[in-house]
Protein backbone atom coordinates (compact mmCIF):
# COMPACT_ATOMS: atom_id res chain seq x y z
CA UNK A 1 -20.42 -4.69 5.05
CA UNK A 2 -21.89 -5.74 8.00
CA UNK A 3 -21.59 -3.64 11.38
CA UNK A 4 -20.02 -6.48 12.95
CA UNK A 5 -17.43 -6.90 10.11
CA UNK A 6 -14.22 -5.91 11.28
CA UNK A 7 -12.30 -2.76 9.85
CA UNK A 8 -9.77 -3.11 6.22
CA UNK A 9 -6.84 -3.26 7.34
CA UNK A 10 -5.64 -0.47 5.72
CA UNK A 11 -7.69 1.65 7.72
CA UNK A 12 -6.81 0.08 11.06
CA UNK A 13 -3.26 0.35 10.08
CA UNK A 14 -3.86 4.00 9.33
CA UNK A 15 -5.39 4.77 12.41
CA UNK A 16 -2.08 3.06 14.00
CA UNK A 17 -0.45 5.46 12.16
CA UNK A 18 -2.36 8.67 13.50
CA UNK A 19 -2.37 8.08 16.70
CA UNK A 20 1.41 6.87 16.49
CA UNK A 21 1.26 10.49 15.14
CA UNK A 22 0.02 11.84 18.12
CA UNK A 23 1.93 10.02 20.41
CA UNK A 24 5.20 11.12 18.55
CA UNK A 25 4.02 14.89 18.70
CA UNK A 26 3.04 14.36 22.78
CA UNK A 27 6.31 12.85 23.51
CA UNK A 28 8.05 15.59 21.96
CA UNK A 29 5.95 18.19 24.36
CA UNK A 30 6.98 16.35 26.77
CA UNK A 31 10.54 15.86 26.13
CA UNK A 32 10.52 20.02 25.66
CA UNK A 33 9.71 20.37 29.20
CA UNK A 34 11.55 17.46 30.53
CA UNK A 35 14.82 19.15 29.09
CA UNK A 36 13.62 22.74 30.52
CA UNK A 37 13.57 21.61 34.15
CA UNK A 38 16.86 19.34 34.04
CA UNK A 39 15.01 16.20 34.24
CA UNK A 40 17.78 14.40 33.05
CA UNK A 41 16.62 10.65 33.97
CA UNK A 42 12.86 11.19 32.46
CA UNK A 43 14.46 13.33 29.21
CA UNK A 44 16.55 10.11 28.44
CA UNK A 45 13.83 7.82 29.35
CA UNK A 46 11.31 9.79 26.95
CA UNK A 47 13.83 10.12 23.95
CA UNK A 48 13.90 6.21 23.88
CA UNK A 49 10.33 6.07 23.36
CA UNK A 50 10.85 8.56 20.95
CA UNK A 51 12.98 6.68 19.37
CA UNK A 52 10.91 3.08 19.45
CA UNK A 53 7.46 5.50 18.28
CA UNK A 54 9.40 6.86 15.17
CA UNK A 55 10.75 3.26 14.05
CA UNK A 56 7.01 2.15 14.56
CA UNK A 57 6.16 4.81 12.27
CA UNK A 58 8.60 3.59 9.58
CA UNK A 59 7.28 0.28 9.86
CA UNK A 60 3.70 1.68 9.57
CA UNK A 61 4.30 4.18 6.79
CA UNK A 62 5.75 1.60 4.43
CA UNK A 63 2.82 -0.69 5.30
CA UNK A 64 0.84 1.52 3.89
CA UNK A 65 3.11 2.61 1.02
CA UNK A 66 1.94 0.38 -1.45
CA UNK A 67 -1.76 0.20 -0.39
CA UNK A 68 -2.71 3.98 -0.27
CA UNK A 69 -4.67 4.58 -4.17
């Protein structure tokens, strides 16, 4: 492969899914805190996104389902 070939696209979808990973697990910090000071507007705001990361997840996880060997 050449070094300007562009990545499989398993691994570029598995990198999605990593740092959809790490996204999740920052959001969930962040949610933590946003619930221990009453932040009421930003904890609803932040469970959304939450919400939208985990579905992206789904959608990443089965992408990979069938290709991971």
């Amino acid at each position: 492969m050449c070094s300007s070939d562009p990545p499989d696209y398993v691994v570029m979808v598995r990198n999605l899914y990593n740092d959809n990973n790490t996204i999740l697990n920052n959001l969930q910090t962040l949610y933590t805190l946003a619930e221990r000071y009453s932040e009421i507007g930003h904890s609803n705001f932040i469970q959304d996104r939450v919400m939208a990361h985990k579905q992206h997840a789904y959608f990443l996880r089965s992408t990979l389902k069938g290709e991971e060997q």
